[in-house]
Structure formats: structure tokens, C-alpha cells
Protein backbone atom coordinates (compact mmCIF):
# COMPACT_ATOMS: atom_id res chain seq x y z
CA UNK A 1 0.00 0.00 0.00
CA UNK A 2 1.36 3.45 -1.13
CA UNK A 3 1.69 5.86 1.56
CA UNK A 4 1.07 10.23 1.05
CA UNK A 5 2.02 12.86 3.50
CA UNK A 6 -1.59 13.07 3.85
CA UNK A 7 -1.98 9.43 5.03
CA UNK A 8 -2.88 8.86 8.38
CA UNK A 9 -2.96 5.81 11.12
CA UNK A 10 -5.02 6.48 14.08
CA UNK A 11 -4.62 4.89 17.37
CA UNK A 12 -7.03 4.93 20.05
CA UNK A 13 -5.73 2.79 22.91
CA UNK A 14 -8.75 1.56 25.34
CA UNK A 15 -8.88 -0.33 28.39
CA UNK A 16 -8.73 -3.57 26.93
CA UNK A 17 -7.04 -3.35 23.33
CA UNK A 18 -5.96 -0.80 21.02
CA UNK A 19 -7.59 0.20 17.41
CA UNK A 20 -5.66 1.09 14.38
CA UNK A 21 -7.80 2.87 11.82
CA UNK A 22 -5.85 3.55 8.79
CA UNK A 23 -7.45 6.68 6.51
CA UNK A 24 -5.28 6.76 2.87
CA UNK A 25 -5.57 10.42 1.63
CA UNK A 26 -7.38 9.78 -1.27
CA UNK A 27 -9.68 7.03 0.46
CA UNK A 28 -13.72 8.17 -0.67
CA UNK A 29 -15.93 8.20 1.99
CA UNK A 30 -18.18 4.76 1.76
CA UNK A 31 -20.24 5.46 5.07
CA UNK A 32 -24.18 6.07 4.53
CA UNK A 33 -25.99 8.79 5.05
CA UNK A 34 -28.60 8.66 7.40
CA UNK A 35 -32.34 8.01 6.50
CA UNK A 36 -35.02 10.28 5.94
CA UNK A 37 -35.90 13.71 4.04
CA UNK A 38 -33.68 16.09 6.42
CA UNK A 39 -29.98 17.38 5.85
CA UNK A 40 -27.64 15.93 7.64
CA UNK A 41 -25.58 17.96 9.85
CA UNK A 42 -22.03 18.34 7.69
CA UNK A 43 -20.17 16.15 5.15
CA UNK A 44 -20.35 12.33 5.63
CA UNK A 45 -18.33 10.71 7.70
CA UNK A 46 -14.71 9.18 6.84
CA UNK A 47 -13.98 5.69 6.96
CA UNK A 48 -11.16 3.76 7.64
CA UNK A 49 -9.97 1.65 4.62
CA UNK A 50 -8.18 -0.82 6.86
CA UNK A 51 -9.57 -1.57 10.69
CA UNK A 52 -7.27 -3.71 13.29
CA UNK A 53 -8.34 -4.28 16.62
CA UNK A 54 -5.22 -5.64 18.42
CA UNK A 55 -6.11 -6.15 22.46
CA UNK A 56 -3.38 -5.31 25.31
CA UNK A 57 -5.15 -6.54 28.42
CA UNK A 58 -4.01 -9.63 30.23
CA UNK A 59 -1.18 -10.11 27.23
CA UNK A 60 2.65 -9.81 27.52
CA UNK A 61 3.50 -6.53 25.96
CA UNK A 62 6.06 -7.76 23.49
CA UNK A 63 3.37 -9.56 22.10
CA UNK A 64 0.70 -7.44 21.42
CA UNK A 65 3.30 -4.55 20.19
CA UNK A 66 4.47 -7.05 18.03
CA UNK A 67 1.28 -6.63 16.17
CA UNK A 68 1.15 -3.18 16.35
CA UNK A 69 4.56 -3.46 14.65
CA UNK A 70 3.40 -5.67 12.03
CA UNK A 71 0.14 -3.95 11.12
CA UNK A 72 1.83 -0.57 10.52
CA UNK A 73 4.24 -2.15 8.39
CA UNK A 74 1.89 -3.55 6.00
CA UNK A 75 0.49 0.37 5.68
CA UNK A 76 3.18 1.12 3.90
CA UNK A 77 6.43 3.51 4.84
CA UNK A 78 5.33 4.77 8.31
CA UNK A 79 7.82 7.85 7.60
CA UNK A 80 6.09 9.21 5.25
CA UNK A 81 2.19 9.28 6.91
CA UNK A 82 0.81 11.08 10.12
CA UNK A 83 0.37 9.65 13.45
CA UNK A 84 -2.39 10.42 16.17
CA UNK A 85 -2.89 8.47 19.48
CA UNK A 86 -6.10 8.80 22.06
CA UNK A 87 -5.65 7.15 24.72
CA UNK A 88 -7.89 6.34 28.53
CA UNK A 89 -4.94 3.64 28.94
CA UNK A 90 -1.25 5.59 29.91
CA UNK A 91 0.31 2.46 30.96
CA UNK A 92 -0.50 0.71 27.52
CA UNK A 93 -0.54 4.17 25.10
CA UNK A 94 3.25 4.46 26.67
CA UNK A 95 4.06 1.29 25.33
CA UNK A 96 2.88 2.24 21.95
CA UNK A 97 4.60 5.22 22.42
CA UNK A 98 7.78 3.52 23.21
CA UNK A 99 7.27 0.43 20.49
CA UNK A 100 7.02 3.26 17.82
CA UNK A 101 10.39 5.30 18.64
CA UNK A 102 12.19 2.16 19.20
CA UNK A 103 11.57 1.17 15.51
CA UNK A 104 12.18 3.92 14.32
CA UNK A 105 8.52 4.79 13.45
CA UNK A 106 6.72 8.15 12.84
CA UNK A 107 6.13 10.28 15.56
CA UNK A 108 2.52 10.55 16.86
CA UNK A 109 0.43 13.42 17.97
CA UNK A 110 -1.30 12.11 21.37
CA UNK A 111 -4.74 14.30 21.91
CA UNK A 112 -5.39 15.95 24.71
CA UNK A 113 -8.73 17.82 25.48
CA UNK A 114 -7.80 21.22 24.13
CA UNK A 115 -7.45 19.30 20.41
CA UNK A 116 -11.36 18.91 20.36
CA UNK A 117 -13.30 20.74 19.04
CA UNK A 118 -16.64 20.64 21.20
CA UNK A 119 -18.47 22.50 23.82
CA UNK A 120 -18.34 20.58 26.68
CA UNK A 121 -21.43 21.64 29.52
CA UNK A 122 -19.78 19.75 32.29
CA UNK A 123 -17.88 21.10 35.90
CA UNK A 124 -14.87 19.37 35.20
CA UNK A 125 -14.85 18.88 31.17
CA UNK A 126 -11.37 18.26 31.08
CA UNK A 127 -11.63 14.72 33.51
CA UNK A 128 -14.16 13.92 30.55
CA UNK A 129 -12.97 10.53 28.60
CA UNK A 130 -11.01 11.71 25.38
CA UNK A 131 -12.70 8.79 23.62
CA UNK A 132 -16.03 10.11 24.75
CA UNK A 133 -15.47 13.12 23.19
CA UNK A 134 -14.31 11.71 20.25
CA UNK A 135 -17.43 9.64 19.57
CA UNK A 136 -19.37 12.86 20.48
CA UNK A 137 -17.22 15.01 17.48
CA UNK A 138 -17.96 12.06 14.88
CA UNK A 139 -21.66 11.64 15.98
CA UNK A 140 -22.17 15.51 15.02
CA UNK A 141 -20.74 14.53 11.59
CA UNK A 142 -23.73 11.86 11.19
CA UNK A 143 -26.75 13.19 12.98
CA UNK A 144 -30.09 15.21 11.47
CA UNK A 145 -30.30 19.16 11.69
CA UNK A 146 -31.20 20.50 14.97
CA UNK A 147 -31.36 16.46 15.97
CA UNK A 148 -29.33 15.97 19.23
CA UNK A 149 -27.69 12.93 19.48
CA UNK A 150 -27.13 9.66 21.87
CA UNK A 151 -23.46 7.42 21.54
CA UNK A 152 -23.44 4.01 23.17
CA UNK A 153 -19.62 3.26 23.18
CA UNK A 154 -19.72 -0.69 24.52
CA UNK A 155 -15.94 -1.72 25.69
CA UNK A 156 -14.76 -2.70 29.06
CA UNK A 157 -16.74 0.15 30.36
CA UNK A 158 -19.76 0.77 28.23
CA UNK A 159 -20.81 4.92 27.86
CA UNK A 160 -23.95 6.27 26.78
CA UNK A 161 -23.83 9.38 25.91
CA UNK A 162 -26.04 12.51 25.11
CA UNK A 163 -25.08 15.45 22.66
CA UNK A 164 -27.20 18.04 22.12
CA UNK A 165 -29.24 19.96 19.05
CA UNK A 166 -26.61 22.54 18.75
CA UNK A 167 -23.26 19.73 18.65
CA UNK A 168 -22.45 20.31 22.76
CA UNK A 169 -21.40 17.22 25.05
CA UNK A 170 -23.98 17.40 27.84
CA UNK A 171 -22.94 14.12 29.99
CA UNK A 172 -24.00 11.00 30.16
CA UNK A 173 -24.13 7.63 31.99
CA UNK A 174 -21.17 4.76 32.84
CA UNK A 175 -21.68 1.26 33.46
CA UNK A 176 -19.72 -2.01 33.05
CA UNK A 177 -19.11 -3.59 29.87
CA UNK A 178 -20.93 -7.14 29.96
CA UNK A 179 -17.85 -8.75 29.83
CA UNK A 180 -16.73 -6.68 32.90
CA UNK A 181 -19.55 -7.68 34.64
CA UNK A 182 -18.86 -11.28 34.28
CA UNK A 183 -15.64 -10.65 35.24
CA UNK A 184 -16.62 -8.99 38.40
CA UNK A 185 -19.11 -11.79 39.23
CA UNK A 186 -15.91 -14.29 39.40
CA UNK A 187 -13.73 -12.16 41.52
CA UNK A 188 -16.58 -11.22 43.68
CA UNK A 189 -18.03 -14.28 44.94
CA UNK A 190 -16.57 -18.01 45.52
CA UNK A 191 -17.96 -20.30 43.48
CA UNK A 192 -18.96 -18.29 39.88
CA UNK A 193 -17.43 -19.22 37.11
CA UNK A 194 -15.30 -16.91 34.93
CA UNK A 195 -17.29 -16.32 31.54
CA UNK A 196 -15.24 -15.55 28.53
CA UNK A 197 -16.22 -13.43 25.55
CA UNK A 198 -17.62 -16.53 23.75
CA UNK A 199 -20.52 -16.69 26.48
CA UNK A 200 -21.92 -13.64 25.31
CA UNK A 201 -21.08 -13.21 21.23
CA UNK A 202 -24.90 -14.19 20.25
CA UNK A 203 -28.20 -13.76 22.68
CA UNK A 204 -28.44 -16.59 25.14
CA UNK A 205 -31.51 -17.80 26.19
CA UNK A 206 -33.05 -15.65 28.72
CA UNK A 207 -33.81 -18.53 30.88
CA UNK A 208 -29.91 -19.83 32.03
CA UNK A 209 -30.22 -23.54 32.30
CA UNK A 210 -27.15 -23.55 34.19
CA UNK A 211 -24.87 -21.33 36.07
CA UNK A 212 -23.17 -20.23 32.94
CA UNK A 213 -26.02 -19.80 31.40
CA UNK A 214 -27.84 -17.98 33.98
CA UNK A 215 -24.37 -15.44 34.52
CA UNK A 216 -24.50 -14.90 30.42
CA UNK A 217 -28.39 -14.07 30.41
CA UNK A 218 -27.76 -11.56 33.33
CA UNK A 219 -25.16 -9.99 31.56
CA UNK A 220 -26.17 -10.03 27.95
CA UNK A 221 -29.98 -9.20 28.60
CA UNK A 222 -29.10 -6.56 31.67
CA UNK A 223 -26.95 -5.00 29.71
CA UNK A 224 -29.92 -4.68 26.99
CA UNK A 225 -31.87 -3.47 29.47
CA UNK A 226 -29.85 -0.91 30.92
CA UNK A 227 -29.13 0.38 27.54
CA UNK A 228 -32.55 0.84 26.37
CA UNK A 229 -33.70 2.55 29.52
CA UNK A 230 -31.16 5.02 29.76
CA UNK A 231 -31.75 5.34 25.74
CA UNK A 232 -35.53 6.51 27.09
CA UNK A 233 -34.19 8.57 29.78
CA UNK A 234 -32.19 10.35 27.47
CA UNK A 235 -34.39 10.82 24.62
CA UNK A 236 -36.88 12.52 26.86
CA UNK A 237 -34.70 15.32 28.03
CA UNK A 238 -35.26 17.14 24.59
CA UNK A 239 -37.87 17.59 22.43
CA UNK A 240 -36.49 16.49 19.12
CA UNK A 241 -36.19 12.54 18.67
CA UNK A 242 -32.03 11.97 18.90
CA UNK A 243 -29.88 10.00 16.35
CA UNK A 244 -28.49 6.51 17.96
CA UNK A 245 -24.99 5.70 17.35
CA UNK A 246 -23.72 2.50 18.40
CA UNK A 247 -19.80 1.70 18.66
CA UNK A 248 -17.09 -0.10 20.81
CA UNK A 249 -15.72 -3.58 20.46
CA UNK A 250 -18.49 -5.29 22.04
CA UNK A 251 -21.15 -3.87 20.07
CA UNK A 252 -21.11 -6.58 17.00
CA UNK A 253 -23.02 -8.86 19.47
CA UNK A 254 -25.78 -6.23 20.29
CA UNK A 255 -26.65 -4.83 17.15
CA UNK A 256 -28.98 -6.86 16.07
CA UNK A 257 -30.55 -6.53 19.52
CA UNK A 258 -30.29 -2.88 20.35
CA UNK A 259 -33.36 -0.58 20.07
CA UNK A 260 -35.38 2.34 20.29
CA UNK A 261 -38.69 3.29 19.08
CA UNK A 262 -38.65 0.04 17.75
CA UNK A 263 -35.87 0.14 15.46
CA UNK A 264 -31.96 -1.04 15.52
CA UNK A 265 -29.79 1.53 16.15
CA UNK A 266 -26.85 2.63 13.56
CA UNK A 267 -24.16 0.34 14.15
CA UNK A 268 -20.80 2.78 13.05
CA UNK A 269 -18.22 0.70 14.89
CA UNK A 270 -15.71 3.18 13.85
CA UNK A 271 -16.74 6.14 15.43
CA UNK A 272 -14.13 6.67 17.62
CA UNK A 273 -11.77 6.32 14.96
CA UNK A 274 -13.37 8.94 12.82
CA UNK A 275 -13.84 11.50 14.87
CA UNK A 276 -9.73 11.28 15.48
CA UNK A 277 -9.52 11.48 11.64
CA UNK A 278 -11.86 14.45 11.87
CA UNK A 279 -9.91 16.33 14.71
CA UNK A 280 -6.33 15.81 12.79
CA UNK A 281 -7.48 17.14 10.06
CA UNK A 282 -8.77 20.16 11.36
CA UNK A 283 -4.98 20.09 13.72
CA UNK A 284 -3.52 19.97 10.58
CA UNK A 285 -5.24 22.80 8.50
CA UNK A 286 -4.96 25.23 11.81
């Protein structure tokens, strides 16, 4: 793959793994507009042409930066493309840090809060999750005219997240991940089971048949639940009907599942990634 000056890998570096989004310069924008007869709020969003999800947490960390290594090779010649990192990780965005001076890489812009561009209506905006944010700047990319907007980010930690008619972050709501739940269930008591992934990746029945199933039903369906109802919550706080944005690694098992008003919500499981494509670009035209 031919690299530009214009080229650019972002990294956002969760609590769990770390996502490479790489956005060529001359890469067209193949996301879809919303439905419906009104405008959308500004141009469509960009898309990464290549998406790697490489995960850090309970790894050794030559291993996993071997991957990073690997999958920035195949971009193409890292000197010659940008480089920006968001991180809610500094022990693991360090080691990315690290793995990409020691090979000689490109150097990489890490955001901070001052790089976004968004209102934030909170007493202590800069303690705000950067990747919160960045959802938040993408989201205003996708949703309706004088639409606000509600992000459900589903990760370790899973963020819902409300953004109003006129593009501010007002807040929002923070719960476990349902993998983190199952998780805590082990640690927390002395004779549950600890769940992987796998337990969770399609909807179990609701009725558990056994132990595992029972812990996978709690966390699959509560986290449905809890969702929805802060969806509701949300929704009612304005008087427009929002755009729904879903994103974050564990969202491919909820899709299908997910809804308001009786209808999925948009699956962009990019939008993190995005909206750091969206904020370097307008770093690099200031």
C-alpha cells in the first residue's frame, strides 16, 4: 500500500485493546448517510480503509506490540504518513509510544482535550474521557439538523452518551461492559465461574439452564436493558427525537438486539476512529 504525506494511522488505545484505523488520503468516503428527508448535519463521515483491533489486556506486551509493529508495516512507509494516538490507557498508550520510537517509526500526535473541538457543559470537562469526546465530534458529523444525538460506546466500560441539538457534550451515563460484569461476578463471589467473551457473542436464552447460562443471560440481557432505559431517559430530556450511534468492540453482538422506538440503532463501529480522523485534520489545516 502506497503511503502520502496526507496518510494517516489512528490509534485509540482503550482499556482492553488498542484500534488502528488507517485513513489513505485519497480514500472516498463509503459510510451512509442517514435516512429520511432532512440534511444531515455536515459532510459524511470518513472511513477507515483498513480496521485492526489488536487487544493489550491480560497479554505480555512484546506480544501485542508485536502486532502493532506488524500492522503498521503492512500500511506502507510509516515515515512518510501522520500519526495520532487517544488514549484512557497511559500504561499501555506508553508502550505504543515507546514500540514506535524504538523502531524507528513516525512520531505521533497524542490528543489531549484542548485538540477537540466541542463545547463541553460539564464542571470538570477536562476529567471527561477523550474517547467520549471523540465519539461525540464524529456523531455531530452523522446526525439530522437540529437532531441531538445519543453514543453508546460498549468496551470494558460501556458509555452512553447525550449530545445536544446545537453539537455540545452534555454528559451522560457509565456502566460495566458485559464482559466486565462477568468478570466482576468471578472475583466477587466463591464459586462463579469466569465467563469468557464466547458466552456472550450471540443472545443466550433468557432462561440460564445452568450457572453459565444464567451469569451470560444476566449480563447479555441486563446490559440490553440498561441500555434501552437510559436510551428513554435520554431521549426525553429534549424535544427532538435523537440520532443513535452504536460503537465499541463489544457492540457486533448487540446490534442486532439494540433498540429504540422500535428500530436497531446505527451500528458505526468506527466512530471513535473517525472522529480522530476528523480532529487531525482540522490540527492539521490550523
Amino acid at each position: 500500500m502506497s503511503s502520502s504525506p496526507q496518510d494517516l494511522l489512528a490509534i485509540e488505545v482503550g482499556s482492553s485493546c488498542v484500534k488502528l484505523g488507517w485513513f489513505p488520503a485519497q480514500a472516498a468516503c463509503t459510510s451512509e448517510k442517514p435516512a429520511g428527508n432532512l440534511p444531515i448535519a455536515s459532510s459524511p463521515l470518513p472511513e477507515p480503509a483498513e480496521l485492526r483491533r489488536i487487544q493489550h489486556r491480560g497479554r505480555e506486551t512484546a506480544e501485542w506490540t508485536a502486532e502493532i509493529n506488524t500492522a503498521i508495516t503492512e500500511c506502507g512507509d510509516a515515515s512518510q504518513f501522520r500519526g495520532v494516538m487517544a488514549s484512557v490507557h497511559p500504561g499501555a498508550a506508553e508502550m505504543v509510544r515507546q514500540t514506535l520510537e524504538e523502531a524507528s517509526r513516525f512520531v505521533v500526535h497524542t490528543l489531549n482535550h484542548q485538540d477537540i473541538p466541542l463545547v463541553v457543559r460539564l464542571e470538570e470537562p477536562q476529567r471527561v474521557g477523550i474517547d467520549r469526546l471523540l465519539g461525540a465530534v464524529a456523531a455531530n458529523r452523522l446526525r439530522q439538523c437540529e437532531r441531538p444525538a445519543i453514543v453508546v460506546d460498549m468496551g470494558t466500560a460501556t458509555t452512553v452518551n447525550f449530545i445536544a441539538a446545537d453539537g455540545a457534550f452534555e454528559g451522560g451515563a457509565i456502566l460495566p461492559g458485559p464482559l466486565t460484569s462477568l468478570h466482576a461476578l468471578h472475583k466477587a463471589t466463591a464459586s462463579l465461574p469466569l465467563l469468557t467473551a464466547e458466552a456472550i457473542d450471540v443472545p443466550p436464552q433468557p432462561i440460564g439452564k445452568s450457572t453459565q447460562q444464567a451469569m451470560a443471560s444476566g449480563a447479555y440481557w441486563g446490559a440490553v436493558g440498561a441500555i434501552q432505559e437510559l436510551i428513554l431517559r435520554m431521549a426525553n430530556q429534549g424535544a427532538a427525537k435523537p440520532d443513535i450511534f452504536l460503537t465499541g468492540g463489544a457492540s457486533y453482538a448487540f446490534a442486532e438486539v439494540l433498540r429504540y422506538n422500535g428500530q436497531r440503532l446505527r451500528h458505526v463501529p468506527y466512530l471513535n476512529l473517525a472522529g480522530m480522523k476528523l480532529v487531525a485534520d482540522g490540527l492539521a489545516r490550523a
